[in-house]
PDB file of N, CA and C in Angstrom:
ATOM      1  N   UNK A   1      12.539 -17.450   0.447  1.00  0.00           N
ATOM      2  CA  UNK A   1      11.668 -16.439  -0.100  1.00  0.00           C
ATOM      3  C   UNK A   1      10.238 -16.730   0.352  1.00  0.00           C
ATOM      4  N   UNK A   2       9.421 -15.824   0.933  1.00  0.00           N
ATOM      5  CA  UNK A   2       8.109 -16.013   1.133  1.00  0.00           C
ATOM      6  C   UNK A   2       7.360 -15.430   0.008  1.00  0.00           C
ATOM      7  N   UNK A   3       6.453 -16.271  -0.292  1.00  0.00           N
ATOM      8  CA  UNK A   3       5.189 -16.147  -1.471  1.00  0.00           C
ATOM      9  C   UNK A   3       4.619 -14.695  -1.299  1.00  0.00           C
ATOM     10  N   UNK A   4       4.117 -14.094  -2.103  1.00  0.00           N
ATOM     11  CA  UNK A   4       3.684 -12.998  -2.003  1.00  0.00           C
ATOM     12  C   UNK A   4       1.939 -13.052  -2.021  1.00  0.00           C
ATOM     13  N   UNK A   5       1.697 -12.329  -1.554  1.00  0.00           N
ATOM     14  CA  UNK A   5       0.037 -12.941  -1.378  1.00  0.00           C
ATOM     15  C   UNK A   5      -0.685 -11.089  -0.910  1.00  0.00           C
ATOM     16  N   UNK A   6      -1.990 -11.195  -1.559  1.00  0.00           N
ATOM     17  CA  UNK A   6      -2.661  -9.454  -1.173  1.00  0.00           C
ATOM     18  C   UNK A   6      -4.025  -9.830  -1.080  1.00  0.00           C
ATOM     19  N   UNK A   7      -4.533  -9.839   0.433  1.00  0.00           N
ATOM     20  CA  UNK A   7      -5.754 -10.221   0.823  1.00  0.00           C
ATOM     21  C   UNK A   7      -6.578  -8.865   0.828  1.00  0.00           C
ATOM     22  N   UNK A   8      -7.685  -8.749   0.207  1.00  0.00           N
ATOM     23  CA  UNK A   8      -8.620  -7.672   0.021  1.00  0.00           C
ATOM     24  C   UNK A   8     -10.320  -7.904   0.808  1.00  0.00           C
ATOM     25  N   UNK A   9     -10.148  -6.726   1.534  1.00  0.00           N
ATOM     26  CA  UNK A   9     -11.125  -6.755   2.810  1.00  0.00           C
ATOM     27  C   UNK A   9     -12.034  -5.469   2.417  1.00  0.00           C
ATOM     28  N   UNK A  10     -12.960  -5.583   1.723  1.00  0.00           N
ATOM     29  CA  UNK A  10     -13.914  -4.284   1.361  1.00  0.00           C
ATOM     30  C   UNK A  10     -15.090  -4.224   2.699  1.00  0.00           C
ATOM     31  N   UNK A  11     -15.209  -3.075   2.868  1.00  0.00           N
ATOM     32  CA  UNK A  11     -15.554  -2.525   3.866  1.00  0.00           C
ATOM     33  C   UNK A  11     -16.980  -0.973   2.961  1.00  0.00           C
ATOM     34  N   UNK A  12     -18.022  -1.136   3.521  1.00  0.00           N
ATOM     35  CA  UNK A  12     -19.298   0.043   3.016  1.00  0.00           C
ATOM     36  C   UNK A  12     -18.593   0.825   2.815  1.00  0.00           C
ATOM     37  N   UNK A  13     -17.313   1.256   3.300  1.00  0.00           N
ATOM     38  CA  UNK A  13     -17.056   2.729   2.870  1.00  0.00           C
ATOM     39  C   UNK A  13     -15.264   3.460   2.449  1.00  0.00           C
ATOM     40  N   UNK A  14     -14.885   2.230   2.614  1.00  0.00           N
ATOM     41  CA  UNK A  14     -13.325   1.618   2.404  1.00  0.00           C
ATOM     42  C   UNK A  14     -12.703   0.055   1.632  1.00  0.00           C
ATOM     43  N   UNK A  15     -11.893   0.345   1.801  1.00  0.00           N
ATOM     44  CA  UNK A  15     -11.204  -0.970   1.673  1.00  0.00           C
ATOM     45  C   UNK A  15      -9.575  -1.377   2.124  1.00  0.00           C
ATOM     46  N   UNK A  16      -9.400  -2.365   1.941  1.00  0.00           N
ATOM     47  CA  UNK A  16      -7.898  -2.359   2.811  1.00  0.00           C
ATOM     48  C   UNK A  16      -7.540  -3.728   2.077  1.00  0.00           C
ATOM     49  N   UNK A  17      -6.134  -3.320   1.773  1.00  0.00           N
ATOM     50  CA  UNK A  17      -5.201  -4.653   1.009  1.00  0.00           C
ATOM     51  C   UNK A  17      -4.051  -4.776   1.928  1.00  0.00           C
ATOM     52  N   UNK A  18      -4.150  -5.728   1.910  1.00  0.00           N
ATOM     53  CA  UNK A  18      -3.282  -6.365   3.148  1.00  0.00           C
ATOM     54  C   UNK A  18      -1.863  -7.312   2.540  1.00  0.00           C
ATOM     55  N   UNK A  19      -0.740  -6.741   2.545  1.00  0.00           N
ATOM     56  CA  UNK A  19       0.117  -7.511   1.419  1.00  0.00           C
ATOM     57  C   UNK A  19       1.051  -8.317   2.361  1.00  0.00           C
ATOM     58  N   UNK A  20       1.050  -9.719   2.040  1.00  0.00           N
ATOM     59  CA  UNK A  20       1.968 -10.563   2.398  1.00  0.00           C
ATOM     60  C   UNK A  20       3.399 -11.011   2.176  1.00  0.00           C
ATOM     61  N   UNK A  21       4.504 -11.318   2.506  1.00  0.00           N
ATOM     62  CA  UNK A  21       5.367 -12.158   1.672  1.00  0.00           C
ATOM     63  C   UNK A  21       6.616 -10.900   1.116  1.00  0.00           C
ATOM     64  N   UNK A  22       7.516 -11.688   0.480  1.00  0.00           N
ATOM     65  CA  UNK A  22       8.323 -10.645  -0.201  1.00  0.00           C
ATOM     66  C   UNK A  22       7.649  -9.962  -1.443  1.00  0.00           C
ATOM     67  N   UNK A  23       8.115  -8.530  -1.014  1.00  0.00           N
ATOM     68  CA  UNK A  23       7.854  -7.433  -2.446  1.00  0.00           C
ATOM     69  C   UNK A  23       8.832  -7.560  -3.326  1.00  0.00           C
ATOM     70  N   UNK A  24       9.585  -8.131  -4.115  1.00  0.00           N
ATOM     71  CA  UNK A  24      10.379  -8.490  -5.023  1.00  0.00           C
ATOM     72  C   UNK A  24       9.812  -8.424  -6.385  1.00  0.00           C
ATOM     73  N   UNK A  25      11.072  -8.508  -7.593  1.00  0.00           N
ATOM     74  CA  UNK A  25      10.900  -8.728  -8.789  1.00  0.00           C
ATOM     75  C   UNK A  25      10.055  -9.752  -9.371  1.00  0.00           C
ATOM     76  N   UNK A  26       9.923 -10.903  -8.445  1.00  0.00           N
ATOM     77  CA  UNK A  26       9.029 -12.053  -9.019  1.00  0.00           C
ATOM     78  C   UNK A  26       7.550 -11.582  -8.683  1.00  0.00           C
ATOM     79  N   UNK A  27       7.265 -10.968  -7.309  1.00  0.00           N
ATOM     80  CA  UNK A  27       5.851 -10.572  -7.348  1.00  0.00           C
ATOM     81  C   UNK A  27       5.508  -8.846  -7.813  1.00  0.00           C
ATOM     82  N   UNK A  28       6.706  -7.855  -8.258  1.00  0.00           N
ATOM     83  CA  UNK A  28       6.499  -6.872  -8.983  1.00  0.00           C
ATOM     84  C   UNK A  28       4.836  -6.931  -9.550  1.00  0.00           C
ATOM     85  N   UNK A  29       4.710  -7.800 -10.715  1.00  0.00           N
ATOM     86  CA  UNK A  29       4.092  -7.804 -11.477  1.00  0.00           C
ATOM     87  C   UNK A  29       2.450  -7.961 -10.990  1.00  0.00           C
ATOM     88  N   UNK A  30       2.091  -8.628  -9.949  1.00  0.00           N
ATOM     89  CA  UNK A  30       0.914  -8.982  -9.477  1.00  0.00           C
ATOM     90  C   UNK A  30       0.768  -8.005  -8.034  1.00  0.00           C
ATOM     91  N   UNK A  31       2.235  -7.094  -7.635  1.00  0.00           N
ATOM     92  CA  UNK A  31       1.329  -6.393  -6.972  1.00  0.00           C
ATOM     93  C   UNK A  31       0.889  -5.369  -7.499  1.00  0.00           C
ATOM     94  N   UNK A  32       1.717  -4.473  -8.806  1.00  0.00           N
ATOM     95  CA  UNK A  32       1.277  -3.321  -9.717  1.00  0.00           C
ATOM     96  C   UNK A  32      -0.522  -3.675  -9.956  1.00  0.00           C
ATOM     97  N   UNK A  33      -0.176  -5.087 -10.423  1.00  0.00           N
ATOM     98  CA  UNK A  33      -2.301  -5.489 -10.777  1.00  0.00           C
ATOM     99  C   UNK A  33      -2.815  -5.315  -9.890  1.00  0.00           C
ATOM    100  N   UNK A  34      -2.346  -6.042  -8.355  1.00  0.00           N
ATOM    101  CA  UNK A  34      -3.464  -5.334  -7.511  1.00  0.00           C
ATOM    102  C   UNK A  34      -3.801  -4.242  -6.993  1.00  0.00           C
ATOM    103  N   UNK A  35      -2.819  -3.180  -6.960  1.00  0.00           N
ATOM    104  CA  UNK A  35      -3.249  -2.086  -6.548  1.00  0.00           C
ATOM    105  C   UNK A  35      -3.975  -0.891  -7.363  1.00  0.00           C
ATOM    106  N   UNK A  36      -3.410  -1.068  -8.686  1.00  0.00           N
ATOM    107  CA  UNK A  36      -4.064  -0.536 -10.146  1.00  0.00           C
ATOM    108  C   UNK A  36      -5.194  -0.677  -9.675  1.00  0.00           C
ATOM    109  N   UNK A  37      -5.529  -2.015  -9.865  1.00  0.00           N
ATOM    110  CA  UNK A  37      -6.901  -2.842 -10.084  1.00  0.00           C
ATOM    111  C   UNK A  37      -8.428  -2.422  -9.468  1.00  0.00           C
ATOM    112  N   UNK A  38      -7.466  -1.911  -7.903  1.00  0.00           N
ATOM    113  CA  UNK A  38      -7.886  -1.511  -6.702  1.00  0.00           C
ATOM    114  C   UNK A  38      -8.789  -0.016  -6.595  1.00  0.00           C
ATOM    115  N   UNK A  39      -7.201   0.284  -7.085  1.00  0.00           N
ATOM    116  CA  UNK A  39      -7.435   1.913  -7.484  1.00  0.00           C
ATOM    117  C   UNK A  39      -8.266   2.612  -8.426  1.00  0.00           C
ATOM    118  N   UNK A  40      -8.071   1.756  -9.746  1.00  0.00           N
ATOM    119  CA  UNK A  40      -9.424   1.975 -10.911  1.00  0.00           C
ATOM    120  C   UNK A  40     -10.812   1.434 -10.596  1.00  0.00           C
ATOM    121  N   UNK A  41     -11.200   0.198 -10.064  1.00  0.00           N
ATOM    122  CA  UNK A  41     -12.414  -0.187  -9.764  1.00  0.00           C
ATOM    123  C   UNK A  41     -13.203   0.350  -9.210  1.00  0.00           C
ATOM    124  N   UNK A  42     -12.855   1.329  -8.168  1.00  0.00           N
ATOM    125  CA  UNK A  42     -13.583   2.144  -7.126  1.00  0.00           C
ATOM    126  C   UNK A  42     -13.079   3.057  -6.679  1.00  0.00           C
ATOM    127  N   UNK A  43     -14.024   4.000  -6.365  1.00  0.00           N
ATOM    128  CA  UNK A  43     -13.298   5.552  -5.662  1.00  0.00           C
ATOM    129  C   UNK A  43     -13.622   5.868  -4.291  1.00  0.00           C
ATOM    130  N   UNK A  44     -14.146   3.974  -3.706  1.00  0.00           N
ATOM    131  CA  UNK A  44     -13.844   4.120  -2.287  1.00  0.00           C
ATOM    132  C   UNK A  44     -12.195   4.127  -1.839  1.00  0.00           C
ATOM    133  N   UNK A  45     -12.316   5.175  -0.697  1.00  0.00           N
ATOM    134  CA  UNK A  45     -10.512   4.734   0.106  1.00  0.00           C
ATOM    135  C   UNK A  45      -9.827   3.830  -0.085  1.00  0.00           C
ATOM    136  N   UNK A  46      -9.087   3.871  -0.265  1.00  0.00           N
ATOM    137  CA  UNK A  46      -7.941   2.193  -0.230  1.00  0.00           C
ATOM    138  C   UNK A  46      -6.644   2.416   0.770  1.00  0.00           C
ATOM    139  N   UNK A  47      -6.857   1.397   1.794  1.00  0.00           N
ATOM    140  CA  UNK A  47      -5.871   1.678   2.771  1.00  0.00           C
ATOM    141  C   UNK A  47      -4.677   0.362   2.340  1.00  0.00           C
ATOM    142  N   UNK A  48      -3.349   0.513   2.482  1.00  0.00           N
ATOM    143  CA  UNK A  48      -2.952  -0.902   1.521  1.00  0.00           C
ATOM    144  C   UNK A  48      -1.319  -1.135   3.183  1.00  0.00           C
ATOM    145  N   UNK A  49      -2.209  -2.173   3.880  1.00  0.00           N
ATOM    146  CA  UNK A  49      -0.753  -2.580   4.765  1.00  0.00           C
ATOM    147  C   UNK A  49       0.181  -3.201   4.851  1.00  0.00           C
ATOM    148  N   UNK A  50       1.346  -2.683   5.124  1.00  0.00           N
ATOM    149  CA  UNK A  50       2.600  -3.516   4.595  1.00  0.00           C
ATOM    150  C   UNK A  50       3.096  -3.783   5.572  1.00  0.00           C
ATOM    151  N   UNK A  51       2.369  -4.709   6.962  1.00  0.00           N
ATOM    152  CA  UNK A  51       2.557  -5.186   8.290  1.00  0.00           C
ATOM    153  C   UNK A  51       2.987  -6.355   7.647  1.00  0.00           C
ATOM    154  N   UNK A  52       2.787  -7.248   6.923  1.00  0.00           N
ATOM    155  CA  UNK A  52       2.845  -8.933   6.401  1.00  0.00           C
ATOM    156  C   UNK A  52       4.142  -8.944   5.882  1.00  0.00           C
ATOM    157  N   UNK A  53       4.499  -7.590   5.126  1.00  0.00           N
ATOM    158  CA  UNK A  53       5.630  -7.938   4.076  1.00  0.00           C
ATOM    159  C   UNK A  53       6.912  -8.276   5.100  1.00  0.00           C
ATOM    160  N   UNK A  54       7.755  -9.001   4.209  1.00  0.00           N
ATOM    161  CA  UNK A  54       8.829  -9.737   5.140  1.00  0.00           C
ATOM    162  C   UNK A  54      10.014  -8.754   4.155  1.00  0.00           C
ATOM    163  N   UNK A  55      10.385  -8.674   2.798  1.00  0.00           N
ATOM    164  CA  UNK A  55      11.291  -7.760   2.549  1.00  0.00           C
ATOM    165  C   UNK A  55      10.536  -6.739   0.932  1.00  0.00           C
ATOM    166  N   UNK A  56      11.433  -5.798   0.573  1.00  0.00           N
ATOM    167  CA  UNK A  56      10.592  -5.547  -0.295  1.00  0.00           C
ATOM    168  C   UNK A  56      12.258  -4.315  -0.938  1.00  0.00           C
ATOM    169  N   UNK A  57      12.393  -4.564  -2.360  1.00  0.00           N
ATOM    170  CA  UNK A  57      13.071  -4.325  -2.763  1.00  0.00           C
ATOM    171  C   UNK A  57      12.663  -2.605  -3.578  1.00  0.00           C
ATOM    172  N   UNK A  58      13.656  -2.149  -4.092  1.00  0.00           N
ATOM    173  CA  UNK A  58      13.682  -0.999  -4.847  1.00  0.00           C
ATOM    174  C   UNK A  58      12.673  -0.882  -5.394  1.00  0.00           C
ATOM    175  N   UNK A  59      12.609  -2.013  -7.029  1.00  0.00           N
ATOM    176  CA  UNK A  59      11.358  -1.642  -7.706  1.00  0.00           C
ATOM    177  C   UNK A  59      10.437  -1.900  -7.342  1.00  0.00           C
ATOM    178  N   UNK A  60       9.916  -2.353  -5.828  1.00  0.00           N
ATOM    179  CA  UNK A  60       8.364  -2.387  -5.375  1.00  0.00           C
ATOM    180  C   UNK A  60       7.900  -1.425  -4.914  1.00  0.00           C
ATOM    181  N   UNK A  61       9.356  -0.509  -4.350  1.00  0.00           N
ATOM    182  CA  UNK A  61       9.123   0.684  -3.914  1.00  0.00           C
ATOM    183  C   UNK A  61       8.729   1.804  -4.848  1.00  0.00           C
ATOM    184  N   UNK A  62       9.209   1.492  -5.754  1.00  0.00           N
ATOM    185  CA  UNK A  62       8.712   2.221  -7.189  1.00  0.00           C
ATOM    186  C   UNK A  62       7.507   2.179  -7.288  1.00  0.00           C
ATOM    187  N   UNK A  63       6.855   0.374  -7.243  1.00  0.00           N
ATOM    188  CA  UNK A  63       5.440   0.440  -7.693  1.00  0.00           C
ATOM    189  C   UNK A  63       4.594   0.668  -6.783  1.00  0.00           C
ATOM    190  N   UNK A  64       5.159   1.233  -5.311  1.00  0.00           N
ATOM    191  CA  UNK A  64       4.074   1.916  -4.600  1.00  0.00           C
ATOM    192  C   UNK A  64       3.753   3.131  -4.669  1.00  0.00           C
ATOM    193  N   UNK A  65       5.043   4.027  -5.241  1.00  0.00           N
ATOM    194  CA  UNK A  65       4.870   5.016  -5.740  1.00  0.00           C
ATOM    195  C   UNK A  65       4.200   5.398  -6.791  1.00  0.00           C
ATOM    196  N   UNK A  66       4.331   4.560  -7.812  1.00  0.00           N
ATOM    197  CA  UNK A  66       3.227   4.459  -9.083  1.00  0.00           C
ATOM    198  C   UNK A  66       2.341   4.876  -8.141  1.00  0.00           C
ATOM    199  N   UNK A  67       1.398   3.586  -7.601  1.00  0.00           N
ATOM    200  CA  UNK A  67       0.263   3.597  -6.641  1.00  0.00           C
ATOM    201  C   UNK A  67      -0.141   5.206  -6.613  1.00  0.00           C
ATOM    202  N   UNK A  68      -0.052   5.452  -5.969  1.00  0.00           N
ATOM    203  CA  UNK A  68       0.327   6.908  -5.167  1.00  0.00           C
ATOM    204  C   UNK A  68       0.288   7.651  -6.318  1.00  0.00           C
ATOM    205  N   UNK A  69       0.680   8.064  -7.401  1.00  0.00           N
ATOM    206  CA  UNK A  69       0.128   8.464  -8.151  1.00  0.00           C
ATOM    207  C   UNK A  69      -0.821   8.457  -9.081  1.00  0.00           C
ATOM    208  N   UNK A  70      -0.759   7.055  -9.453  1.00  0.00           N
ATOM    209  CA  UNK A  70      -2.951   6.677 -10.026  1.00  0.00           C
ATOM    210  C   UNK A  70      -3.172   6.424  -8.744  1.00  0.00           C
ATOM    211  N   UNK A  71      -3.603   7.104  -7.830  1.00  0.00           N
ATOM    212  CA  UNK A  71      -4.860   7.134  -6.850  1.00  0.00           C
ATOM    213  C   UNK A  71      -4.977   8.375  -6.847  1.00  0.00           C
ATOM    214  N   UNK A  72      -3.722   9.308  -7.292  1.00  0.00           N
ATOM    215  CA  UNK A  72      -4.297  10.625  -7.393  1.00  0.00           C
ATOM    216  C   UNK A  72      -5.054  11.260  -8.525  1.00  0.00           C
ATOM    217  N   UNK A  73      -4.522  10.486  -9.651  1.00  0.00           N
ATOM    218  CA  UNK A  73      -4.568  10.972 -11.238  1.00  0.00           C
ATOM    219  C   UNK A  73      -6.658  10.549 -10.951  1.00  0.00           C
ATOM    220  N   UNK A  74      -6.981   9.094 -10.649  1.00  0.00           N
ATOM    221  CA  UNK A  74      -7.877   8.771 -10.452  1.00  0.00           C
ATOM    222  C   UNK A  74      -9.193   9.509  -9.339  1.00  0.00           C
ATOM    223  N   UNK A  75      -8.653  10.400  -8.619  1.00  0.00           N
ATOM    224  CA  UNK A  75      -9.006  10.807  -7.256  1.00  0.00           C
ATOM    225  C   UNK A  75      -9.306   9.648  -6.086  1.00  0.00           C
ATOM    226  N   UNK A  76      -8.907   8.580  -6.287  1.00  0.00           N
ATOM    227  CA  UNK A  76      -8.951   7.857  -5.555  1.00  0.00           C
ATOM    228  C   UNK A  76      -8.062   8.005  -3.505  1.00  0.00           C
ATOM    229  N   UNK A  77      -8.642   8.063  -3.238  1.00  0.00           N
ATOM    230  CA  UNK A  77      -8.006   8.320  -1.166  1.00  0.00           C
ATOM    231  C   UNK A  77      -7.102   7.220  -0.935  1.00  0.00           C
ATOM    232  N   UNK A  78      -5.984   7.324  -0.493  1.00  0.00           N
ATOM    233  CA  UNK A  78      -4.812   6.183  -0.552  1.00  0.00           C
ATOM    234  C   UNK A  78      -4.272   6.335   0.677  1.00  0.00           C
ATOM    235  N   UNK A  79      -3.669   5.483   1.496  1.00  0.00           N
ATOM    236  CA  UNK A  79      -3.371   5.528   2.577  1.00  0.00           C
ATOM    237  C   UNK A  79      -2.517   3.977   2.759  1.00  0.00           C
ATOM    238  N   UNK A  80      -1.471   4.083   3.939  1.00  0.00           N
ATOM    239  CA  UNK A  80      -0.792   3.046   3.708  1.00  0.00           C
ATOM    240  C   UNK A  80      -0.379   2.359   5.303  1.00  0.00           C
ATOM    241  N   UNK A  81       0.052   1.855   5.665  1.00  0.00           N
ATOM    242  CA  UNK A  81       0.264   1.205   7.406  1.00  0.00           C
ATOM    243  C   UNK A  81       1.362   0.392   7.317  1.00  0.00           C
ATOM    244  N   UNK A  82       1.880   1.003   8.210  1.00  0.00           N
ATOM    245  CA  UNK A  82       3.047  -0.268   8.440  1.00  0.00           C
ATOM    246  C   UNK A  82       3.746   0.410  10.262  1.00  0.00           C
ATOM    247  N   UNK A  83       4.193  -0.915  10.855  1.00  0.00           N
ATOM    248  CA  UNK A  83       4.557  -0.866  12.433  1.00  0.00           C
ATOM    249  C   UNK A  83       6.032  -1.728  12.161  1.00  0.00           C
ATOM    250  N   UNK A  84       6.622  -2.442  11.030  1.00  0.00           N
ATOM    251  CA  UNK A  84       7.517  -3.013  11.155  1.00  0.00           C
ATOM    252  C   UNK A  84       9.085  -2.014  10.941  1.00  0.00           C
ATOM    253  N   UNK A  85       9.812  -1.744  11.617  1.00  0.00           N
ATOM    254  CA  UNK A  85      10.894  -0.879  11.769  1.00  0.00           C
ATOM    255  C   UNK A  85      11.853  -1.120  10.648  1.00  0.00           C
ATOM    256  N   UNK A  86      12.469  -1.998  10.406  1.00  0.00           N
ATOM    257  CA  UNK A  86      13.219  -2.177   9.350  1.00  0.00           C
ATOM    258  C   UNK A  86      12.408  -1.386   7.437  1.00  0.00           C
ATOM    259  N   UNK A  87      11.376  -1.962   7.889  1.00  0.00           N
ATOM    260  CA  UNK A  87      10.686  -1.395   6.109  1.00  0.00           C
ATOM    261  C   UNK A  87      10.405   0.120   6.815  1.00  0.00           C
ATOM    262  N   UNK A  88      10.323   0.488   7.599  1.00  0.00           N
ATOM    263  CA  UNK A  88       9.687   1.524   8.002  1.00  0.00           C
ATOM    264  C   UNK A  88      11.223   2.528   7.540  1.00  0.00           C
ATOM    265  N   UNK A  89      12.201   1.909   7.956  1.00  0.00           N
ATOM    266  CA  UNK A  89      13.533   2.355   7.627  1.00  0.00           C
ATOM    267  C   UNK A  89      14.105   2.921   6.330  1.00  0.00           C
ATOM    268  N   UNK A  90      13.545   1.630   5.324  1.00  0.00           N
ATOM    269  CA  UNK A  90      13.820   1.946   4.189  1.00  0.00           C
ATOM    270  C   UNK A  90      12.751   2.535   3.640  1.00  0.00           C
ATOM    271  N   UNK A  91      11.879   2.650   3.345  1.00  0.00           N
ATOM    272  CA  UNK A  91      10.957   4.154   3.154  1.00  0.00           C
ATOM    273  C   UNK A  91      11.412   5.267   4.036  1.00  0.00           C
ATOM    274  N   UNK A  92      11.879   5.314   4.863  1.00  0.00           N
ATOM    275  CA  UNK A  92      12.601   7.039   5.272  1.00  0.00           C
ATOM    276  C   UNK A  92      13.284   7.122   4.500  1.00  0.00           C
ATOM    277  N   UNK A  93      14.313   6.075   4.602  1.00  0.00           N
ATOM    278  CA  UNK A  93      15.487   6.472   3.880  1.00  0.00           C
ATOM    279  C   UNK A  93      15.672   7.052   2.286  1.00  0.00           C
ATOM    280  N   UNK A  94      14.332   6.708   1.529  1.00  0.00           N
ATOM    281  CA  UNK A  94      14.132   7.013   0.004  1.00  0.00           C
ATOM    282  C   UNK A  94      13.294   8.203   0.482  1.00  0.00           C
ATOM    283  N   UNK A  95      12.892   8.660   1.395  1.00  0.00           N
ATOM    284  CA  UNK A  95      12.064   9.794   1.403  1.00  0.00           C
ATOM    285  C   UNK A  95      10.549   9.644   0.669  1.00  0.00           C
ATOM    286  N   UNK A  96      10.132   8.341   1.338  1.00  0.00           N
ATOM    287  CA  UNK A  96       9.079   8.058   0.972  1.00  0.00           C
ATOM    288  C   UNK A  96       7.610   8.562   1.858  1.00  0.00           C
ATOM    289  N   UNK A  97       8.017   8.151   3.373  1.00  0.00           N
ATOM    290  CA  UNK A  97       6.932   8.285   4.110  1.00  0.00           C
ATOM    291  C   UNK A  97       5.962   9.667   3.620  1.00  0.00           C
ATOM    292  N   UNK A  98       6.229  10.460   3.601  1.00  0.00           N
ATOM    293  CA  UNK A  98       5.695  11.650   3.716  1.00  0.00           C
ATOM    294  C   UNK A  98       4.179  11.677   1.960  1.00  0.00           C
ATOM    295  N   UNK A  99       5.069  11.476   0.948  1.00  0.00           N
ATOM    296  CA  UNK A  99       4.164  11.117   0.094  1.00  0.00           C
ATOM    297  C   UNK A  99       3.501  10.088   0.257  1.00  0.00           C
ATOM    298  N   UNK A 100       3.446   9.328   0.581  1.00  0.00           N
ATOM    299  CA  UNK A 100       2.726   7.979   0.842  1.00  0.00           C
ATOM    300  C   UNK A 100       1.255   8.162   1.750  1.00  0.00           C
ATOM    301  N   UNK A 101       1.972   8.925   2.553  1.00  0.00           N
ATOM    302  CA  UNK A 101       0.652   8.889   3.805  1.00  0.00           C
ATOM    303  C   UNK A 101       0.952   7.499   4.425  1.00  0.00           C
ATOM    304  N   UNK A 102       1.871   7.272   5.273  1.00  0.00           N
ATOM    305  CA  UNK A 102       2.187   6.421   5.918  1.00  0.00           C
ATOM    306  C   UNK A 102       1.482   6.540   7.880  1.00  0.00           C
ATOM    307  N   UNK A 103       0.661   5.531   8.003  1.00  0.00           N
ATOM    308  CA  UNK A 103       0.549   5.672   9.210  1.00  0.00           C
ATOM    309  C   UNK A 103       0.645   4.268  10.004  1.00  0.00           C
ATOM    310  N   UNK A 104       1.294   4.441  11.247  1.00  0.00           N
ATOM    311  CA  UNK A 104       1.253   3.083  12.195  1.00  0.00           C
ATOM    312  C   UNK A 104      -0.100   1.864  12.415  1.00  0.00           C
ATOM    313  N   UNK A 105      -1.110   2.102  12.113  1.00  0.00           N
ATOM    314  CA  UNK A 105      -1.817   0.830  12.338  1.00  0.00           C
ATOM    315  C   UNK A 105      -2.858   1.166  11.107  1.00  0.00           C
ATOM    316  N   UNK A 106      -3.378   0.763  10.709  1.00  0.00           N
ATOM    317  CA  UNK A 106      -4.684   0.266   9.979  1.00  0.00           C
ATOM    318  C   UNK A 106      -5.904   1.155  10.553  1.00  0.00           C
ATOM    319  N   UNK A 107      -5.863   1.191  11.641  1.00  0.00           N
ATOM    320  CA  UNK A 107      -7.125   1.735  11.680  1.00  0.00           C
ATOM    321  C   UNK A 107      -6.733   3.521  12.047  1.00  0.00           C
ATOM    322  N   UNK A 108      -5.335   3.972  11.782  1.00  0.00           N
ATOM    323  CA  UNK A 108      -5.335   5.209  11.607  1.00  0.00           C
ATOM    324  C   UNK A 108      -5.205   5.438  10.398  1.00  0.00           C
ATOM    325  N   UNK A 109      -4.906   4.777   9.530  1.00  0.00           N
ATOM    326  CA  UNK A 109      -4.941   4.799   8.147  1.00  0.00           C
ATOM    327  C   UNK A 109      -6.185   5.128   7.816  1.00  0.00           C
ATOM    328  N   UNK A 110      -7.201   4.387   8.199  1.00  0.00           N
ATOM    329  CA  UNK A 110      -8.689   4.334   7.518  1.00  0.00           C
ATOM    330  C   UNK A 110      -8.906   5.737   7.897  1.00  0.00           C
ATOM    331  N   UNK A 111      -9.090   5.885   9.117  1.00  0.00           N
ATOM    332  CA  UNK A 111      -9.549   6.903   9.958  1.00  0.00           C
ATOM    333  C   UNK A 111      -8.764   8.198   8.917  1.00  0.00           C
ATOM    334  N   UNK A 112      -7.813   8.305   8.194  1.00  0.00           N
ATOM    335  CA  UNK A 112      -7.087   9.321   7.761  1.00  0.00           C
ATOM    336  C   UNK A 112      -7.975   9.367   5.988  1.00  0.00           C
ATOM    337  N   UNK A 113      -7.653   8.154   5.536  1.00  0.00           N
ATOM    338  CA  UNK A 113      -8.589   8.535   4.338  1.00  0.00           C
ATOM    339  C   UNK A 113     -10.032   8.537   4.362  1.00  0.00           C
ATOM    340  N   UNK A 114     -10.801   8.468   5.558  1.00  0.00           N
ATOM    341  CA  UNK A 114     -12.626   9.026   5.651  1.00  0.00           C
ATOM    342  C   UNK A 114     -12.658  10.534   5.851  1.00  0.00           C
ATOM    343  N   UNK A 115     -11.359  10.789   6.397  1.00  0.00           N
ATOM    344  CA  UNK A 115     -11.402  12.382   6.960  1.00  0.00           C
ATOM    345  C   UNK A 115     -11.485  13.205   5.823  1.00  0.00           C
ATOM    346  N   UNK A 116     -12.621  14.110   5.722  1.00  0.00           N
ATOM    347  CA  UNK A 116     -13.156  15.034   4.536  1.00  0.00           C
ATOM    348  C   UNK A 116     -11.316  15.991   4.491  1.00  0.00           C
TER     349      UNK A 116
END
């Protein structure tokens, strides 16, 4: 099992969480805090990439979906990145991409939540 870990890179006019490690039941709990956390503190962009994650189960997929909805309830700009094929897989497969705002690198992500 790899440790789960969410490095936060604030940027003048964005920000970007960068999540490490397995998305599992043991780190459930601390990634819901960070992205909440993320999402309520500021109503700059939040771009959140899931290039690091190594696996990531059902209910994390849940709590990105939460996400995704307090960033809207909040008006907060949400945006998400990922290039790894397998996770990229299982978000099609739940019919996730499309709500999410899923894009291939980080810096089309950003570039997607500055866009008026």
């Amino acid at each position: 099992m790899d440790d789960y870990q969410a490095i936060v890179v604030r940027n003048p006019d964005h920000r970007v969480v960068a999540l490490y490690g397995d998305l599992d039941a043991a780190s459930m709990p601390a990634l819901e805090a960070e992205l909440f956390c993320q999402l309520t503190e500021s109503d700059l962009p939040l771009v959140v990439s899931l290039d690091g994650v190594a696996f990531c189960d059902t209910g994390c997929l849940r709590s990105l979906m939460q996400a995704v909805r307090h960033a809207d309830a909040v008006g907060c700009r949400l945006a998400f990145c990922c290039h790894l094929e397998d996770l990229l897989r299982v978000l099609r497969d739940g019919r996730m991409t499309r709500q999410m705002g899923l894009w291939p690198t980080i810096e089309e992500a950003v570039e997607a939540v500055l866009r008026p």
